[in-house]
Protein backbone atom coordinates (compact mmCIF):
# COMPACT_ATOMS: atom_id res chain seq x y z
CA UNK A 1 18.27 20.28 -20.57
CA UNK A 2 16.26 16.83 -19.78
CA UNK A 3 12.52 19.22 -20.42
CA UNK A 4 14.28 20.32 -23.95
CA UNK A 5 15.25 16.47 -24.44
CA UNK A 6 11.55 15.39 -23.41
CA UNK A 7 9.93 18.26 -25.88
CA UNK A 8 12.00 17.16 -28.73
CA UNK A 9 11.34 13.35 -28.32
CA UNK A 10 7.56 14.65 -28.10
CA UNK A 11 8.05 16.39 -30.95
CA UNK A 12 9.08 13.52 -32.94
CA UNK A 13 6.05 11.62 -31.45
CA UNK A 14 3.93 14.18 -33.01
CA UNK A 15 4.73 13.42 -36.55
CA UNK A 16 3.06 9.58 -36.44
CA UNK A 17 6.42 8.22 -34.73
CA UNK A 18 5.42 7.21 -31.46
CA UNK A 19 8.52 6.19 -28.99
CA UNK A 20 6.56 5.46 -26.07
CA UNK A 21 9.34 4.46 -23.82
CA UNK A 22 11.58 6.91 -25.20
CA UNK A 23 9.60 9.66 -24.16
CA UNK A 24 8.56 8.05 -20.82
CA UNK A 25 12.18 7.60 -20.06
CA UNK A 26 12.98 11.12 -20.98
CA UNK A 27 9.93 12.18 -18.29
CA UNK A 28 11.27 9.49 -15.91
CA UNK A 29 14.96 11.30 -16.28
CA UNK A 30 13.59 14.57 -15.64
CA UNK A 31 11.22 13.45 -12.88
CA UNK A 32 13.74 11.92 -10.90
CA UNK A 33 16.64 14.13 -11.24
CA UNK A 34 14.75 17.47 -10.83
CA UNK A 35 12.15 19.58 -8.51
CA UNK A 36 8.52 19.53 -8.63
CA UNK A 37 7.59 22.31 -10.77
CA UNK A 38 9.97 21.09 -13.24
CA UNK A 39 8.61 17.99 -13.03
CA UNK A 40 5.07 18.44 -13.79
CA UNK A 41 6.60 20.60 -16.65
CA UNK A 42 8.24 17.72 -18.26
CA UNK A 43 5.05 15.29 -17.62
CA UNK A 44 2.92 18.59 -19.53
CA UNK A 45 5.65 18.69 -22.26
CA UNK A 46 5.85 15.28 -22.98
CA UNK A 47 2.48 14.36 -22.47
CA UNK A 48 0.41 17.18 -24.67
CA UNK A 49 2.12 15.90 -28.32
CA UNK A 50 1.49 12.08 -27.23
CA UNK A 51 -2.15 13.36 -26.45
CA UNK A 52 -2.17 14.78 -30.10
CA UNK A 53 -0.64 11.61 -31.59
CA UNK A 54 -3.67 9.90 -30.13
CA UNK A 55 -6.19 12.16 -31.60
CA UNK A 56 -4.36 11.58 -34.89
CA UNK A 57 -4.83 8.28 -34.68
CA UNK A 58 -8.63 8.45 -33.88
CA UNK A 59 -9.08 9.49 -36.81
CA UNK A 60 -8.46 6.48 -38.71
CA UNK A 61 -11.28 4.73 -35.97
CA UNK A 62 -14.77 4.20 -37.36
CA UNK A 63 -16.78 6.88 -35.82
CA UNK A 64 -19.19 4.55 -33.58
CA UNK A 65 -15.57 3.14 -31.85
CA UNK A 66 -13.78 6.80 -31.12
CA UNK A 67 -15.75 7.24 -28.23
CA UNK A 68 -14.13 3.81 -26.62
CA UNK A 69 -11.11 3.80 -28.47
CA UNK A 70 -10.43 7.66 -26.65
CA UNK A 71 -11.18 6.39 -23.28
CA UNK A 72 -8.63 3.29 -23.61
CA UNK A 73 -6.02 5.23 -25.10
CA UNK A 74 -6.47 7.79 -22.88
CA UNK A 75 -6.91 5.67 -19.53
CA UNK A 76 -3.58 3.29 -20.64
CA UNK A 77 -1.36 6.54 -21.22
CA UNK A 78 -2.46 8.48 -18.09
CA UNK A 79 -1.93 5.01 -15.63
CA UNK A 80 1.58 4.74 -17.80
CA UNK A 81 2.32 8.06 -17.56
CA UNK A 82 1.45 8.49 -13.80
CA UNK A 83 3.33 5.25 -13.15
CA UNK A 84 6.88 7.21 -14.15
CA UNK A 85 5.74 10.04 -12.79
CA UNK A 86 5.32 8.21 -9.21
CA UNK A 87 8.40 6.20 -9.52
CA UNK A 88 10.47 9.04 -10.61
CA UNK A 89 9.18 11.03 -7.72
CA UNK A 90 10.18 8.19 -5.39
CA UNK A 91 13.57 7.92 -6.53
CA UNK A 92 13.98 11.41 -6.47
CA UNK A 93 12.56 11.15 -2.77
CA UNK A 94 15.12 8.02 -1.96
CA UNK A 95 18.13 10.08 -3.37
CA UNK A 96 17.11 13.34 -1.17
CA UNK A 97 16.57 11.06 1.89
CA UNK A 98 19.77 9.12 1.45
CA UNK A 99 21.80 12.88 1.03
CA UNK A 100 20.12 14.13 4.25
CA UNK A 101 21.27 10.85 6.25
CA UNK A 102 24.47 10.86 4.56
CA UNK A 103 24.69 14.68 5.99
CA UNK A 104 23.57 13.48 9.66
CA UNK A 105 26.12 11.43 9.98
CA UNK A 106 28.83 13.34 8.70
CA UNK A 107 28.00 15.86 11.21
CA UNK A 108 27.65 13.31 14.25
CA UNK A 109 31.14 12.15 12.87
CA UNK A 110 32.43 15.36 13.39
CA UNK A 111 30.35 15.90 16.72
CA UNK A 112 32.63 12.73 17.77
CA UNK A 113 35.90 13.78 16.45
CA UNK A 114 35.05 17.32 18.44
CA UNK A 115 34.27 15.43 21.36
CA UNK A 116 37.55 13.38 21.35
CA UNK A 117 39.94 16.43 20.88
CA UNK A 118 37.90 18.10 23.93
CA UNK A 119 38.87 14.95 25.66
CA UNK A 120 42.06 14.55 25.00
CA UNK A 121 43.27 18.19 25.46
CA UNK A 122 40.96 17.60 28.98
CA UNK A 123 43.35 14.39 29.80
CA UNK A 124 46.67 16.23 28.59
CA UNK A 125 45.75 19.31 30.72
CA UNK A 126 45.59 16.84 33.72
CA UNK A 127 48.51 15.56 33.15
CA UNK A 128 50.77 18.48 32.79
CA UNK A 129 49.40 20.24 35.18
CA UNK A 130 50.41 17.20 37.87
CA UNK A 131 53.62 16.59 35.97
CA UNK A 132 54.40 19.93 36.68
CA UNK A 133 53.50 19.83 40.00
CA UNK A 134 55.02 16.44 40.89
CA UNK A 135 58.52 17.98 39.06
CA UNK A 136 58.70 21.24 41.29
CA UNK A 137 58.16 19.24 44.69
CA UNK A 138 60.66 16.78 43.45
CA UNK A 139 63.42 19.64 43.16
CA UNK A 140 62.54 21.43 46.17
CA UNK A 141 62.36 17.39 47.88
CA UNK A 142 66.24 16.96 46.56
CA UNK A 143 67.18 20.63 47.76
CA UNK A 144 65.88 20.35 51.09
CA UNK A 145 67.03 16.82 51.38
CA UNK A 146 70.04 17.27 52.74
CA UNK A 147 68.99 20.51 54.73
CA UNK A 148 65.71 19.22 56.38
CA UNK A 149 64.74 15.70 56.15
CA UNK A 150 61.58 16.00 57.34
CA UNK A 151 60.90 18.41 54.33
CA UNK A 152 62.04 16.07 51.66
CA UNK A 153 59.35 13.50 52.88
CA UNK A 154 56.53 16.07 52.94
CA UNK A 155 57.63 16.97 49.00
CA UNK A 156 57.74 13.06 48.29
CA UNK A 157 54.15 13.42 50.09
CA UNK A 158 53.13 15.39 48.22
CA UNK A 159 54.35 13.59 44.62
CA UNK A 160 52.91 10.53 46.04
CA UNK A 161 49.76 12.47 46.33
CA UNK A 162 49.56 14.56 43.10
CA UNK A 163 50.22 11.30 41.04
CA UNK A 164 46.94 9.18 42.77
CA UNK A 165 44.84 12.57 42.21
CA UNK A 166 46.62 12.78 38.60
CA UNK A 167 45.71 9.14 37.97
CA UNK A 168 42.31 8.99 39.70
CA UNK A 169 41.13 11.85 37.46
CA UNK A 170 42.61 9.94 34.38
CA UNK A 171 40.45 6.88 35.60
CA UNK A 172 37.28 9.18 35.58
CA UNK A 173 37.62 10.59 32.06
CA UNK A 174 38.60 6.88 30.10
CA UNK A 175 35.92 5.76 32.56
CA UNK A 176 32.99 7.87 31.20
CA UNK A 177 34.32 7.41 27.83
CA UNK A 178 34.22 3.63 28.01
CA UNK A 179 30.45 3.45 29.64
CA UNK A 180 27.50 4.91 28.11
CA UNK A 181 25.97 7.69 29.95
CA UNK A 182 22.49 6.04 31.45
CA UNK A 183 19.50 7.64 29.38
CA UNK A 184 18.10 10.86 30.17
CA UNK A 185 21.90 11.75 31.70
CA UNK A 186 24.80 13.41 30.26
CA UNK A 187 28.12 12.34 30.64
CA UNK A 188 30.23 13.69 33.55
CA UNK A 189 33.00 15.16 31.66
CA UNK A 190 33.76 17.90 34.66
CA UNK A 191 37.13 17.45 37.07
CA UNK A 192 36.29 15.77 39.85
């Protein structure tokens, strides 16, 4: 759609109306907003009837002064036209850049939000696990309580126990996750 725009403004620059900037922002539109190839199209498209517009016009120069006149013409519309072409290229260049960093951190976002939910089902596995313990040798420490005394303390022991391992481990994990791993090391995410 912008090369049709561009060949139609040319177009129009062929018959003696010359837009200058209206064509070079049609190239700059198409430059910046599409590939290469298309591109160069556009810059072909929209410089060819400008080229003819200037031969038009050559006519009208005394015949000892075309030779000059050409080579100014000429020299001020390539620089101007390579000028949009270059800064069309660059924005084009900025946008893709800008997309492909917006994309890296999207994904380290979501490497981070993986990370936490490993983390967290890590820490919740810990913990039920020693709930679970702590909860059985509490109701085997009640049963045998009145039975064998000496058995209730081992279960209480053994709570007393599980919990310090339960909260050690806990320590570990919010540990790592609070300091940066030192470079060149991963972070110990393993049970201890």
């Amino acid at each position: 759609l912008h090369a049709v725009a561009c060949g139609l403004i040319s177009l129009v620059t062929m018959l003696d109306y010359m837009p200058v900037f209206t064509v070079l922002a049609g190239l700059f539109s198409v430059v910046a907003a599409r590939p290469l190839r298309t591109a160069l199209a556009a810059l072909a498209v929209s410089a060819v009837p400008m080229g003819l517009s200037i031969w038009g016009d050559l006519v009208h120069v005394a015949t000892e002064r075309r030779l000059s006149a050409l080579v100014g013409l000429v020299t001020f519309f390539l620089s101007l036209y390579l000028e949009v072409f270059l800064f069309g290229r660059w924005i084009r260049a900025s946008e893709t850049e800008a997309e492909r960093t917006r994309n890296r951190l999207a994904e380290a976002q979501r490497a981070i939000t993986d990370e936490r939910v490993r983390v967290a089902r890590e820490l919740h596995d810990i913990v039920a696990h020693s709930l679970s313990v702590m909860i059985v040798q509490a109701e085997g420490g009640r049963a045998m309580a009145a039975k064998k005394p000496e058995a209730a303390t081992e279960a209480l022991n053994t709570i007393a126990e599980t919990g310090r391992e339960a909260l050690s481990e806990m320590r570990r994990i919010l540990g790592v996750l609070r300091d940066e791993p030192e470079p060149g090391k991963q972070a110990d995410f393993a049970p201890a």
